[in-house]
Structure formats: C-alpha cells, structure tokens
Protein backbone atom coordinates (compact mmCIF):
# COMPACT_ATOMS: atom_id res chain seq x y z
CA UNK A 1 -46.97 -14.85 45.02
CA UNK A 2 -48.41 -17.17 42.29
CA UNK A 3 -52.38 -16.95 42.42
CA UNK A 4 -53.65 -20.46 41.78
CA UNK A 5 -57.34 -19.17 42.34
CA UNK A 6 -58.41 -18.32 39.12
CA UNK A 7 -57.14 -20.96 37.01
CA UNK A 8 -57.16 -24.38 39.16
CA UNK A 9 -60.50 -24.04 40.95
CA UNK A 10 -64.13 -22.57 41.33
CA UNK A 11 -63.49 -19.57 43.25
CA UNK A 12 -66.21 -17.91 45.57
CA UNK A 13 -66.22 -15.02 48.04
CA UNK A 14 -66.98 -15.56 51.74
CA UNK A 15 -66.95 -12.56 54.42
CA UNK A 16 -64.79 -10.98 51.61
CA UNK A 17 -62.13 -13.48 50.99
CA UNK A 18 -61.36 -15.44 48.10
CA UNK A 19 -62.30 -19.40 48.92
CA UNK A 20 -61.42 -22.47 46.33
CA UNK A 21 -64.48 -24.16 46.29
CA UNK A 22 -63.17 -27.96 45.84
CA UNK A 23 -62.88 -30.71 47.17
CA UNK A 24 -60.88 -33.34 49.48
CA UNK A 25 -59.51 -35.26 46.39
CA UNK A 26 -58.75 -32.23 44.17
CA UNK A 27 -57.43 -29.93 47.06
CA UNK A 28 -54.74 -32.55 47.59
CA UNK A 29 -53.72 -32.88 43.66
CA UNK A 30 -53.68 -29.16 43.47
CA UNK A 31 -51.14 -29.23 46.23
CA UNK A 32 -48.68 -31.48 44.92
CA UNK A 33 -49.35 -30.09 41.70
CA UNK A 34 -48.07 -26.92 42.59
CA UNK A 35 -44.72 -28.41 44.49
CA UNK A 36 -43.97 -30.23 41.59
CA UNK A 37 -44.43 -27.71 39.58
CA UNK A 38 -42.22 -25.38 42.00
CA UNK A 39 -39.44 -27.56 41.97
CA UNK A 40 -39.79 -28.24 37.95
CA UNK A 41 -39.49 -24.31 37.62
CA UNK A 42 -36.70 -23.76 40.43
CA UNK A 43 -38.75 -21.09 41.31
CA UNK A 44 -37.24 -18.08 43.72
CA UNK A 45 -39.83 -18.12 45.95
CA UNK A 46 -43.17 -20.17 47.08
CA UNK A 47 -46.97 -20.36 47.52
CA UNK A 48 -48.78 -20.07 50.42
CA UNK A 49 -52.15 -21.92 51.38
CA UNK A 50 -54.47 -21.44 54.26
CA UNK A 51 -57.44 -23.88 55.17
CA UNK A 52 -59.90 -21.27 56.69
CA UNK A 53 -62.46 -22.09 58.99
CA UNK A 54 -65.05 -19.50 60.50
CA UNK A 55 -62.33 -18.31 63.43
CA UNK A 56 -59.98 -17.44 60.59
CA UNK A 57 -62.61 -15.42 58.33
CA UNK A 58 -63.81 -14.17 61.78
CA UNK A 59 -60.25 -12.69 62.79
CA UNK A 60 -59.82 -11.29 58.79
CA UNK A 61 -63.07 -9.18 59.02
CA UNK A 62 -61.82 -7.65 62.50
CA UNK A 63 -58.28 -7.41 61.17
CA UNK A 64 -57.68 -5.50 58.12
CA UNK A 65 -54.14 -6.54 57.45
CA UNK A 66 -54.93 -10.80 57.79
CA UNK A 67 -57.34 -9.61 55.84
CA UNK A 68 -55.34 -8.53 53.27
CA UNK A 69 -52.89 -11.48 53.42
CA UNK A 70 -55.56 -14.01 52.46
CA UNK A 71 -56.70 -12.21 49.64
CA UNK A 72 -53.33 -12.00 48.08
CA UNK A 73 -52.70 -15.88 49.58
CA UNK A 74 -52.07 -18.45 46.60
CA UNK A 75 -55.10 -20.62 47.34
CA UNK A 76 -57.56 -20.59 50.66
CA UNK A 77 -59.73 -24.00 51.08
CA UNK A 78 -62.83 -24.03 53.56
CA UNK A 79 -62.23 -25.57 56.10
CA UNK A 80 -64.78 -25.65 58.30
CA UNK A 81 -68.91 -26.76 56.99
CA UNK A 82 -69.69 -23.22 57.91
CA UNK A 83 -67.64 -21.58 54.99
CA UNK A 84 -69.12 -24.45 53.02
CA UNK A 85 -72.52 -23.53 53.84
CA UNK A 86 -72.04 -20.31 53.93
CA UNK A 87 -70.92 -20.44 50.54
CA UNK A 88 -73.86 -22.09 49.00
CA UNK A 89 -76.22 -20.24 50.51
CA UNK A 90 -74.11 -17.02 48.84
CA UNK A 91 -73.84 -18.72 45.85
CA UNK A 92 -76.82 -20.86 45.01
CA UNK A 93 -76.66 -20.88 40.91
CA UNK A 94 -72.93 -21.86 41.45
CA UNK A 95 -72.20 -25.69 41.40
CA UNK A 96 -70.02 -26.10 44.25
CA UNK A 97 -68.54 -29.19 46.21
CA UNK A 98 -70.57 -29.82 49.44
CA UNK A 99 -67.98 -30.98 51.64
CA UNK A 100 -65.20 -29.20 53.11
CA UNK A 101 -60.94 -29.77 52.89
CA UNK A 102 -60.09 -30.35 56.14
CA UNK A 103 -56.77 -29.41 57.35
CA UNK A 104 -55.83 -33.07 58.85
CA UNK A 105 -57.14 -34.68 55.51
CA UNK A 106 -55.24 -32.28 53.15
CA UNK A 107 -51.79 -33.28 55.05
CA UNK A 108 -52.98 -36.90 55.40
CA UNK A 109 -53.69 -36.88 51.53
CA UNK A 110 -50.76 -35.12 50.59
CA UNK A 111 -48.45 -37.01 52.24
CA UNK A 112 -50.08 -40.25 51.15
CA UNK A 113 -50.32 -39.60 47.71
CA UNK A 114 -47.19 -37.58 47.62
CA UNK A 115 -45.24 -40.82 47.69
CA UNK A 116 -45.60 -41.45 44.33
CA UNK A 117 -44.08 -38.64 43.69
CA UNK A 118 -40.78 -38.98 46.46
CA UNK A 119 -42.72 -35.51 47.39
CA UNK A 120 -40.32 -33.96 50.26
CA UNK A 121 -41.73 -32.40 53.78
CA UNK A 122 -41.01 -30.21 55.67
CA UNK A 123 -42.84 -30.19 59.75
CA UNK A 124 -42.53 -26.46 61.13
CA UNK A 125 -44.60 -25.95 64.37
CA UNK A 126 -45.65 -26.98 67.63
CA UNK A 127 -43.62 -28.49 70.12
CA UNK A 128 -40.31 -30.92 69.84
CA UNK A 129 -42.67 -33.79 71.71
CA UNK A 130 -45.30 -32.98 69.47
CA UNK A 131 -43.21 -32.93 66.35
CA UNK A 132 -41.33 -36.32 67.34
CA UNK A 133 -44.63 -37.96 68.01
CA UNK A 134 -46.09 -36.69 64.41
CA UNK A 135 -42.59 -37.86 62.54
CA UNK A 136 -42.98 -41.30 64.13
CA UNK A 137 -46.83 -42.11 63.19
CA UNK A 138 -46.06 -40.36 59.69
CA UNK A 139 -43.15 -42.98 59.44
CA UNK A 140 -45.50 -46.15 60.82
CA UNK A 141 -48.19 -44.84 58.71
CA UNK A 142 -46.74 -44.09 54.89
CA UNK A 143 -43.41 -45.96 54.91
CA UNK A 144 -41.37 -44.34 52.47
CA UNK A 145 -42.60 -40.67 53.47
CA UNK A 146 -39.76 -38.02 52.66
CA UNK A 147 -39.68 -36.10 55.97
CA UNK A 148 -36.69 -34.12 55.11
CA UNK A 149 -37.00 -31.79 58.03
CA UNK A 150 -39.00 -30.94 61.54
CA UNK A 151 -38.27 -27.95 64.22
CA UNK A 152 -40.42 -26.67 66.25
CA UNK A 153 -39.62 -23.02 67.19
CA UNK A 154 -39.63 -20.98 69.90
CA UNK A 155 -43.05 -19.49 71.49
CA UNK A 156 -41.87 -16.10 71.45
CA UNK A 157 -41.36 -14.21 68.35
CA UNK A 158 -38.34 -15.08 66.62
CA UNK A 159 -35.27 -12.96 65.58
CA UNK A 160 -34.62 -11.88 61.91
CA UNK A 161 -31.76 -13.70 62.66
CA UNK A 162 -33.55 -17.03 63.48
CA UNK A 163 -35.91 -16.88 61.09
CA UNK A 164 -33.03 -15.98 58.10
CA UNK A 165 -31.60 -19.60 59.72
CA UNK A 166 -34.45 -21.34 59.95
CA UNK A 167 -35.38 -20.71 56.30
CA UNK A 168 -31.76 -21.34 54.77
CA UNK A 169 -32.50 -25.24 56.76
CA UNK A 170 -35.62 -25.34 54.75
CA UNK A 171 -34.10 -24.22 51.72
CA UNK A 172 -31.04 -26.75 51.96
CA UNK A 173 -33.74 -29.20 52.82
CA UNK A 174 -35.04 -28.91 48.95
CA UNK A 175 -38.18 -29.48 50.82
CA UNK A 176 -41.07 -28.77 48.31
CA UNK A 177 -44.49 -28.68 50.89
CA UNK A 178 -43.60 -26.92 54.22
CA UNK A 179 -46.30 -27.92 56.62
CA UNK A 180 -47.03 -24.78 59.06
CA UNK A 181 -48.83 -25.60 62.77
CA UNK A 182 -48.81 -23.05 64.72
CA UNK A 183 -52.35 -21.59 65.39
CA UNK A 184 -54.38 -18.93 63.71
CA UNK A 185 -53.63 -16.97 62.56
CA UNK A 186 -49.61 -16.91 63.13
CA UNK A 187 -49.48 -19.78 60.85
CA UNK A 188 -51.00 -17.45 58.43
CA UNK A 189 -48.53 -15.23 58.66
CA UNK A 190 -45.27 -17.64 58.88
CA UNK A 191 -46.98 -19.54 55.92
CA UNK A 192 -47.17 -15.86 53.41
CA UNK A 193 -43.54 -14.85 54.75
CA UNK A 194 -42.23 -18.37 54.05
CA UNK A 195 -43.70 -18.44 50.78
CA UNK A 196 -42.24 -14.99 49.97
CA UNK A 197 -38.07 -17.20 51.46
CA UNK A 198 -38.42 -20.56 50.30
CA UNK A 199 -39.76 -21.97 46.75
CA UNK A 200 -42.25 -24.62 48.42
CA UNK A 201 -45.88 -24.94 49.20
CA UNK A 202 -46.09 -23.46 52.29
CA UNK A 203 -49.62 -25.22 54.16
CA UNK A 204 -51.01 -23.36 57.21
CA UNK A 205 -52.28 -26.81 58.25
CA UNK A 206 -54.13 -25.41 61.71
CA UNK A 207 -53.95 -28.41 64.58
CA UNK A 208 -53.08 -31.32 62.16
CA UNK A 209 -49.74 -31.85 63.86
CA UNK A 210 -51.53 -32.76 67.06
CA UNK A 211 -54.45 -34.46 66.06
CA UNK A 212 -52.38 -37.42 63.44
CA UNK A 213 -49.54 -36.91 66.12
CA UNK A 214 -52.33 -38.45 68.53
CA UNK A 215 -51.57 -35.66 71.57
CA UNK A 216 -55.28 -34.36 70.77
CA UNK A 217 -58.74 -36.31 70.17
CA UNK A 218 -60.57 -35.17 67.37
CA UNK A 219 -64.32 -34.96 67.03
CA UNK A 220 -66.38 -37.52 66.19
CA UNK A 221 -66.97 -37.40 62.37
CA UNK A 222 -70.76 -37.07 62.61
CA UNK A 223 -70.02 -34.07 64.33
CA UNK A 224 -67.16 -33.13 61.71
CA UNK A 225 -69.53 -33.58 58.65
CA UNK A 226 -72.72 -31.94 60.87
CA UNK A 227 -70.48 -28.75 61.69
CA UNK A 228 -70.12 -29.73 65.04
CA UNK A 229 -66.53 -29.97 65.74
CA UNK A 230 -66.13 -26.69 67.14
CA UNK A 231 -68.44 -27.88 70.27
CA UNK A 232 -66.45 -30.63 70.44
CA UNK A 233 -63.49 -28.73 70.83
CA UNK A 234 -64.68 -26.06 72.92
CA UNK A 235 -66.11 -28.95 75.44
CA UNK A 236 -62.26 -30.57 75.27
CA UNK A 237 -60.78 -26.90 76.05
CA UNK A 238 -63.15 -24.55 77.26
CA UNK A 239 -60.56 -21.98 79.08
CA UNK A 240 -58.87 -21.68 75.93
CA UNK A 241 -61.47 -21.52 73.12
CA UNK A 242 -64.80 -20.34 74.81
CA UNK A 243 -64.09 -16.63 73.48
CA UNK A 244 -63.06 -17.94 69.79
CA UNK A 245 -66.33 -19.80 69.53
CA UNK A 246 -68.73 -17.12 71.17
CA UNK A 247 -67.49 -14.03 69.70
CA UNK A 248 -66.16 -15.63 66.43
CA UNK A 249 -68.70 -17.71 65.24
CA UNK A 250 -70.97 -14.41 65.71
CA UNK A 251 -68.61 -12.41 63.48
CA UNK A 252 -68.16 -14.91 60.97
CA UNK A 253 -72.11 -15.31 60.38
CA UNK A 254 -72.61 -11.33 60.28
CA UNK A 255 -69.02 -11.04 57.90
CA UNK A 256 -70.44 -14.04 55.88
CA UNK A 257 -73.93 -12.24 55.62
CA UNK A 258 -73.00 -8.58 55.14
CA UNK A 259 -73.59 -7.46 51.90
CA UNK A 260 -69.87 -6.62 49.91
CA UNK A 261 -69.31 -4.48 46.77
C-alpha cells in the first residue's frame, strides 16, 4: 500500500511503530488529500490509516503480526496524549506537535471539510441502531454530507463470500474515505484488507461512530487534553475495559520505553 509517512509528515517511532507526528488540522488535509488523490489516479487499490492510542501499541508489542500491519499501514496518527508524550520524551531535539489527532475529530474534520470537496463516505461498523443514529446527526450536522453508504456487519467473522460482497457495495459506492468502527484492533485489520479491495482511504476510526452518534458519553475534555480519558472510560465500563487499561497501559509504557535497534 502507498506509504504516506515519509513524505507528508514528521515521522517518529513509538514502542516500534511508525507514528505521523501532526496535528488535528493537518491530519484531516492529509486525509482528503489522499482520497482525492485516489480517485484522481483511479487507483486499484487503497490506503489504510489507524489512529493508535496506547491499547493499540500495547496489543502490537504482544502481537507480532498487528505489529507488522501498522508498520506497513499508510499513515498511523497518535491518538491518545500518551503516544504524544511518549513521543517527545523519545524525541526531544525533534519539533513535534503537542496535541494528539483524535479519532472523533479526524472524522468530524473530515467530513466537515470534505464538503468542499463533495468528498464521498462510506460508514462500516457497529450496529444498524448505531449506524442509523450516526447517519442522522451527520445529516443534521453537515447538510450536504455525501454518505454514500452504511452497513453494519455481522459480529461473527464474516465469509469470503460476504466480505467479496460487501466490498463490491463499497466499490460501486465510488466511496473515496471508508470509515472503519469496529474495535481494536479488528478495525485494524478490516481497514489494511480493505485498503488492499477498494481504492479509498480506509480510517480505523476506533469508537467515533458511537460517541458523534450520541449512544456513548465522551470524557470531559480536560480529561481528554490531561490524558485522562481512559479513566473516564474505564469508570463508564469497568467489566469491559478494566483488563485493557491495567495490563495495557503497563505494556505500552515498558514497549514505549524499551530501548529498539
């Protein structure tokens, strides 16, 4: 897949992966840049992008093949104020942006500014409640939006069959930024198969659809901007996420730390 790392953006290593230190405003341009550019080229295939957080670079230093995926990815933005940090304490005669491109703000940003350009989405992920409520704000919120397509598919792991269906619909779509919400890191790995099927920016947008949908409460954004969101969300679902947070913010400060030649 087309590598966008090395000529669009300051690129830094954290816990071994390749991280495009920018920020909120440029992460969106880059974005419709490269869909624009895809659809200028009719390109065979896509580009992939991942917003990684600590969870994510957690999971790629225990798993050697997500690992692997993010390094060859087309472009990974932090996140989470951890990679951020993390990153400037690695990196200190580097200039790099102090704030983070949040997965809720990229789509926001793209969509919003993608107007301009009759920019065409695509909504893959979640569930069908979840994915009417998100088409509905998107629709109040930036009249004119191009939603050109939304499923939401099944929990279990899908056929060859349905996923050869599902990405001819995306492909007769023309859609040119597929947004991809279904948890890390299988959104990871739709987003890099996608990109490898269809010739659009493929986003592994993490819980965007349900936070702008409106079926989840995000933090506070003094705890966003203070690296605090992840207690916020652990206190909202602590069945679900204690284990992410207490084992993976642990891995992510040793993988971030560890010394890599």
């Amino acid at each position: 897949m087309t590598d966008l790392h090395d000529s669009t953006a300051t690129t830094v290593h954290c816990a071994g992966v390749p991280i495009a230190a920018t920020t909120r405003s440029a992460a969106a341009e880059l974005v419709i840049q490269a869909a624009l550019d895809l659809s200028d080229l009719r390109a065979p295939r896509g580009m992939d992008v991942h917003l990684c957080n600590a969870y994510t670079l957690a999971l790629a230093d225990d798993q050697a093949p997500l690992h692997d995926l993010l390094c060859a990815a087309s472009l990974n933005f932090p996140d989470g104020m951890s990679v951020v940090w993390a990153n400037l304490l690695r990196h200190p005669d580097a200039e790099l942006p102090r704030e983070r491109v949040y997965g809720p703000d990229l789509f926001l940003d793209v969509i919003d500014q993608g107007r301009g350009d009759d920019l065409r989405h695509f909504l893959l992920g979640s569930t069908p409640e979840v994915v009417d409520a998100l088409q509905t704000q998107l629709h109040a919120r930036f009249p004119g939006v191009q939603v050109v397509g939304a499923e939401s598919p099944p929990f279990r792991s899908p056929t060859p069959f349905e996923l050869a269906e599902q990405d001819a619909r995306i492909r007769a779509s023309r859609a040119q930024v597929v947004w991809v919400g279904l948890g890390t890191p299988k959104q990871d790995w739709e987003s890099a198969r996608l990109a490898a099927s269809v010739p659009a920016v493929c986003v592994a947008v993490g819980a965007a659809f349900d936070f702008v949908a409106g079926t989840k409460a995000q933090a506070p954004e003094w705890m966003q901007h203070n690296g605090l969101e992840w207690a916020y969300r652990l206190g909202s679902e602590p069945r679900r996420l204690w284990k992410r947070y207490l084992f993976g913010n642990a891995r992510f400060v040793w993988a971030a730390a560890r010394p890599r030649h």
